[in-house]
N, C-alpha and C. Protein backbone atom coordinates (compact mmCIF):
# COMPACT_ATOMS: atom_id res chain seq x y z
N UNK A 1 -5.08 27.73 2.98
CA UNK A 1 -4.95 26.71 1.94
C UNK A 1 -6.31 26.41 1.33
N UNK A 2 -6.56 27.21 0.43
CA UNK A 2 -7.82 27.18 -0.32
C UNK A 2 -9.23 26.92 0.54
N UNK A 3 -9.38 27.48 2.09
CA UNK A 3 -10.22 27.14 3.02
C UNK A 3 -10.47 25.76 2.90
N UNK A 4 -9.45 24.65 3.00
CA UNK A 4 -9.73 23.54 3.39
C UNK A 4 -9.19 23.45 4.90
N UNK A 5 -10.10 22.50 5.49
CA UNK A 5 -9.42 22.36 7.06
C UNK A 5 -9.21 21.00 7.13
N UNK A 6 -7.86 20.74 7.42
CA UNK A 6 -7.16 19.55 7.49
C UNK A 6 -6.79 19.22 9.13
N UNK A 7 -6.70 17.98 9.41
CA UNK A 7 -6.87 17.57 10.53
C UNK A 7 -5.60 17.29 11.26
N UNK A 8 -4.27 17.22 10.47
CA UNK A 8 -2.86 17.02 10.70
C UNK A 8 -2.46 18.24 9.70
N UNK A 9 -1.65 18.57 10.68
CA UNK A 9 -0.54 19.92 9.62
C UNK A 9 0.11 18.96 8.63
N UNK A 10 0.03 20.03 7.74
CA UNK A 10 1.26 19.57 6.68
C UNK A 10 2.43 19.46 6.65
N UNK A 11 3.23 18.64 6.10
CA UNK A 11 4.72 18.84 6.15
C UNK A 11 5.34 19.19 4.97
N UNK A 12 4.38 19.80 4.36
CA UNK A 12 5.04 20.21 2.68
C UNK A 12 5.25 21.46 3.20
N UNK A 13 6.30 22.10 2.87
CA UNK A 13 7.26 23.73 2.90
C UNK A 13 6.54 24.37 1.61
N UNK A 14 5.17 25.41 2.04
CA UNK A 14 4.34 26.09 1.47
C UNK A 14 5.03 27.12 0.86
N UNK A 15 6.19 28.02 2.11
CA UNK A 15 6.37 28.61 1.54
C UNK A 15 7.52 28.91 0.50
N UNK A 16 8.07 27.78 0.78
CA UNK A 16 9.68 27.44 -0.19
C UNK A 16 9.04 27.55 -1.64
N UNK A 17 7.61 26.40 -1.60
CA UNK A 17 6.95 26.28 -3.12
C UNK A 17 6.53 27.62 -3.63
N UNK A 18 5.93 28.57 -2.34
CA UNK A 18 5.10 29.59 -3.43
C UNK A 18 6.71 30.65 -4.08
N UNK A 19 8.02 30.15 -3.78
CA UNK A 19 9.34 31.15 -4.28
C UNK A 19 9.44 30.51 -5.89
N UNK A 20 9.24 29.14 -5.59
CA UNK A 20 9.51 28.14 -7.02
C UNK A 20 8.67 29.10 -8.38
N UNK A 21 8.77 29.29 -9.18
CA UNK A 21 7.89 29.95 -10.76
C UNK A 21 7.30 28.44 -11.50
N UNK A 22 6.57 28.64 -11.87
CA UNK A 22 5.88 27.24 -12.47
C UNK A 22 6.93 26.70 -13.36
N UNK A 23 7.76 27.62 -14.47
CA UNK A 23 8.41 27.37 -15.36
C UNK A 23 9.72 26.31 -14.95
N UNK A 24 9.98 26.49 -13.41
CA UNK A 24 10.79 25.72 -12.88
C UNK A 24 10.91 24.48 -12.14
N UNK A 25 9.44 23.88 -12.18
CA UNK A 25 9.21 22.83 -11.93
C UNK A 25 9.10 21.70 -12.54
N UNK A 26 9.64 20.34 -12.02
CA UNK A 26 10.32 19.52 -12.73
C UNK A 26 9.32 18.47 -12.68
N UNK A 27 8.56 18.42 -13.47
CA UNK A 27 7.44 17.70 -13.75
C UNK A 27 7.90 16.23 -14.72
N UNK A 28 9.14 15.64 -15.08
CA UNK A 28 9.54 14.57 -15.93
C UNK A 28 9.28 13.73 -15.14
N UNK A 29 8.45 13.36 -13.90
CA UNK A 29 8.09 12.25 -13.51
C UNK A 29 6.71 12.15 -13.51
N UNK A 30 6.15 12.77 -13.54
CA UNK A 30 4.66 13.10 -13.82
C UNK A 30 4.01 12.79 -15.40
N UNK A 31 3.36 12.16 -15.99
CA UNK A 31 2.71 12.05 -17.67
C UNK A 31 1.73 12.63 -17.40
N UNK A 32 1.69 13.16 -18.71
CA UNK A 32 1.06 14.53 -19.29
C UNK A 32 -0.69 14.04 -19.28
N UNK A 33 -1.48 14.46 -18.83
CA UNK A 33 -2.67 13.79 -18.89
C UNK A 33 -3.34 14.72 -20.21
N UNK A 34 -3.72 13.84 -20.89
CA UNK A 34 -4.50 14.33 -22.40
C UNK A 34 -6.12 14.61 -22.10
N UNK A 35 -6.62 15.13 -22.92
CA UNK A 35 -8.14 15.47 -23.04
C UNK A 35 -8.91 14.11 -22.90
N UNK A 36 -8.28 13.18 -23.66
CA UNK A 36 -9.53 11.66 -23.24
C UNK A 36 -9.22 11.32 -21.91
N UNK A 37 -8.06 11.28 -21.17
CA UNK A 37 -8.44 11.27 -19.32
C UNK A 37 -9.32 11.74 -18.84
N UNK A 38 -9.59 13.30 -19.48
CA UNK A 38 -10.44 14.27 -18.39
C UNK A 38 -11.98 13.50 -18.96
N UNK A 39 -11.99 13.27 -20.19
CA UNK A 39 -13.42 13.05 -20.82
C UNK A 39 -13.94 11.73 -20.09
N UNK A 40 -12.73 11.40 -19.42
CA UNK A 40 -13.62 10.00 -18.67
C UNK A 40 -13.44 9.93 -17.18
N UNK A 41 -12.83 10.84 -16.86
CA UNK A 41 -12.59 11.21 -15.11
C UNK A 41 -13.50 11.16 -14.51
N UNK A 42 -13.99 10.67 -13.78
CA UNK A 42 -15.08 11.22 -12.63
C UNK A 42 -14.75 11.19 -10.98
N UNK A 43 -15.18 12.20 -10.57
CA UNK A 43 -15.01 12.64 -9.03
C UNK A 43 -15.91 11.71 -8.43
N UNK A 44 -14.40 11.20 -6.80
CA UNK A 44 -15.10 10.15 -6.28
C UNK A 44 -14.79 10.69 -4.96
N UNK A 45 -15.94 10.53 -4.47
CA UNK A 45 -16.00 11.34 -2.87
C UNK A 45 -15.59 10.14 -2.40
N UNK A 46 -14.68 10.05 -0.92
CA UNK A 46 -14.38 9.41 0.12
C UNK A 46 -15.91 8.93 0.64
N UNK A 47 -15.36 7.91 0.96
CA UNK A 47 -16.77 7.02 1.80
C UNK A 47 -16.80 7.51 3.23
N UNK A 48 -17.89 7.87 4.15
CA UNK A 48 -17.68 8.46 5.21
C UNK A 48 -16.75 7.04 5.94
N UNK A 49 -16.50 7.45 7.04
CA UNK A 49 -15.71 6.02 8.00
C UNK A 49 -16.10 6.34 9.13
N UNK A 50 -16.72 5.17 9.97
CA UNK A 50 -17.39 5.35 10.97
C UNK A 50 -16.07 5.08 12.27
N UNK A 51 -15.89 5.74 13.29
CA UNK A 51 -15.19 5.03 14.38
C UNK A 51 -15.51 4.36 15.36
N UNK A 52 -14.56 3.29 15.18
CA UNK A 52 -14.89 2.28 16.38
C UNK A 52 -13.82 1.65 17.09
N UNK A 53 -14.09 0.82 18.39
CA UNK A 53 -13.09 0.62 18.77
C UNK A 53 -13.13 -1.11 18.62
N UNK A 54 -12.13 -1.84 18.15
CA UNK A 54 -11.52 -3.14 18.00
C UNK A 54 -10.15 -3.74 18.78
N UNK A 55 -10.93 -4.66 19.52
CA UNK A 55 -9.60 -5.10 19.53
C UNK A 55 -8.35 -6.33 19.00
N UNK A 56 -7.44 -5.89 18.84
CA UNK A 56 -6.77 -6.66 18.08
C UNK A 56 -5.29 -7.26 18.78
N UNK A 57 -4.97 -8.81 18.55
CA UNK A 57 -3.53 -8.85 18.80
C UNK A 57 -2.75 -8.20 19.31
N UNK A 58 -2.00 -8.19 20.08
CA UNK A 58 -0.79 -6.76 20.09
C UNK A 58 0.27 -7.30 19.27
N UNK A 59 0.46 -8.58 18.96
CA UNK A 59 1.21 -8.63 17.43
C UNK A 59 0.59 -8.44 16.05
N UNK A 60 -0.74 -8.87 16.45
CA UNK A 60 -0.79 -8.76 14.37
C UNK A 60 -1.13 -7.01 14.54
N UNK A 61 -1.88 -6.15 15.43
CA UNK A 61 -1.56 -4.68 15.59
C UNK A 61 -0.08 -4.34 15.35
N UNK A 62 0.80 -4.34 16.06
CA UNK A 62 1.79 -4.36 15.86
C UNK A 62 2.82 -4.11 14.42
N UNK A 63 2.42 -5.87 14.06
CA UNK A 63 2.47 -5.52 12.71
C UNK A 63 2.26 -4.93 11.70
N UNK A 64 1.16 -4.23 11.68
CA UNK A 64 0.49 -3.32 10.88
C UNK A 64 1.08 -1.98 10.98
N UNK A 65 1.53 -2.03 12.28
CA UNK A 65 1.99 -0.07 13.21
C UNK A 65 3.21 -0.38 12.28
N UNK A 66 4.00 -1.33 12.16
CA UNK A 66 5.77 -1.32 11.80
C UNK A 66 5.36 -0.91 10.13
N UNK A 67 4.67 -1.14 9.58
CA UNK A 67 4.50 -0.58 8.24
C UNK A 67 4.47 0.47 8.00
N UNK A 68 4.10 1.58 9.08
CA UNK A 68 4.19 2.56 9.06
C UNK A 68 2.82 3.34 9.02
N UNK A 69 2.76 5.27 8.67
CA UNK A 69 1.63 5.86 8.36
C UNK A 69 0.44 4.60 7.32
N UNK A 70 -0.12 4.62 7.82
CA UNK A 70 -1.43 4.13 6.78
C UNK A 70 -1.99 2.99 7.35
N UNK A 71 -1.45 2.91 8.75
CA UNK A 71 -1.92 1.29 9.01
C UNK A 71 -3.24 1.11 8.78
N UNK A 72 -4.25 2.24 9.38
CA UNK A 72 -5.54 1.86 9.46
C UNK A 72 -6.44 1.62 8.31
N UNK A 73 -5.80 2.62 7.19
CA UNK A 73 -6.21 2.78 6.15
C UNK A 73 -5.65 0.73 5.54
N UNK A 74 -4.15 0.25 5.89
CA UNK A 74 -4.36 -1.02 5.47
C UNK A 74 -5.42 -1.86 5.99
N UNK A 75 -5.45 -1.98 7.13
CA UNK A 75 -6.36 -2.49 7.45
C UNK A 75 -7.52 -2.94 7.12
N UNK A 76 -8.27 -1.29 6.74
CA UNK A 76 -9.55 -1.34 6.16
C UNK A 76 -9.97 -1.72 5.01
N UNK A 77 -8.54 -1.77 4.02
CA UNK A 77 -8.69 -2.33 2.69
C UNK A 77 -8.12 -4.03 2.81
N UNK A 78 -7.62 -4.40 3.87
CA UNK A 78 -7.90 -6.04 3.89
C UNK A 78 -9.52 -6.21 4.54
N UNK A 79 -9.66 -5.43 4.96
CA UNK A 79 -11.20 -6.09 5.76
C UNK A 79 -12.07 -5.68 4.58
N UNK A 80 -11.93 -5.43 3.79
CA UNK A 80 -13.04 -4.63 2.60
C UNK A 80 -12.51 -5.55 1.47
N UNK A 81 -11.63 -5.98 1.23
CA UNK A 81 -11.40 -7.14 0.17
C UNK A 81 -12.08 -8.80 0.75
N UNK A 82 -11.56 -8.89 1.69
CA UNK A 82 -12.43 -10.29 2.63
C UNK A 82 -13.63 -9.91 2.51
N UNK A 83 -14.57 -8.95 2.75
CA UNK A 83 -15.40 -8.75 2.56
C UNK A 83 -16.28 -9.52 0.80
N UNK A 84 -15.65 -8.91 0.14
CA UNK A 84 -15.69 -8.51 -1.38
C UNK A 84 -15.73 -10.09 -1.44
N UNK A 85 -14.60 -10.78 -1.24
CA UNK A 85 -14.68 -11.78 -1.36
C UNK A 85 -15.58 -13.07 -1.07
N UNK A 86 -16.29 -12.67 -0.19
CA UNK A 86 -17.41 -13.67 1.33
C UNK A 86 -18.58 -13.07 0.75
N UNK A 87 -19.01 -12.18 -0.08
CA UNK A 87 -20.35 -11.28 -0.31
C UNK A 87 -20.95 -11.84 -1.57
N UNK A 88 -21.32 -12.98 -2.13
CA UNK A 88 -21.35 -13.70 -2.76
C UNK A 88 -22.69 -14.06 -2.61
């Protein structure tokens, strides 16, 4: 996959897609991105993320796990808005 190394397998069916022809893909949920998008796009690298260990609630953890994939990632964007907010 374009020599990227990913850290969790994928669950997208690679090879079902590479049978699909471009002409047959159903792109009506997708908008068409025009030339002034690209003229103002800019590439934004991920911020490194350091690991650590916290401990937390086993309910308000909890809560976060029942939301599903992304908890940590929520997490980090409530602790980074409090942040934002207190940095004054």
């Amino acid at each position: 996959m374009n020599g990227i190394h990913m850290k969790k397998k994928s669950q997208t069916d690679w090879k079902h897609l590479d049978t699909i022809e471009d002409d047959k893909i159903d792109f009506s949920d997708i908008p068409r991105l025009g030339s002034d998008f690209w003229k103002k796009a800019t590439l934004r690298m991920p911020e490194k993320k350091d690991s650590v260990t916290i401990r937390l609630d086993h309910d308000v953890l909890s809560w976060f796990k029942k939301m599903g994939k992304g908890y940590q990632t929520r997490i980090n964007a409530i602790l980074r808005s409090y942040r934002e907010v207190h940095s004054h």
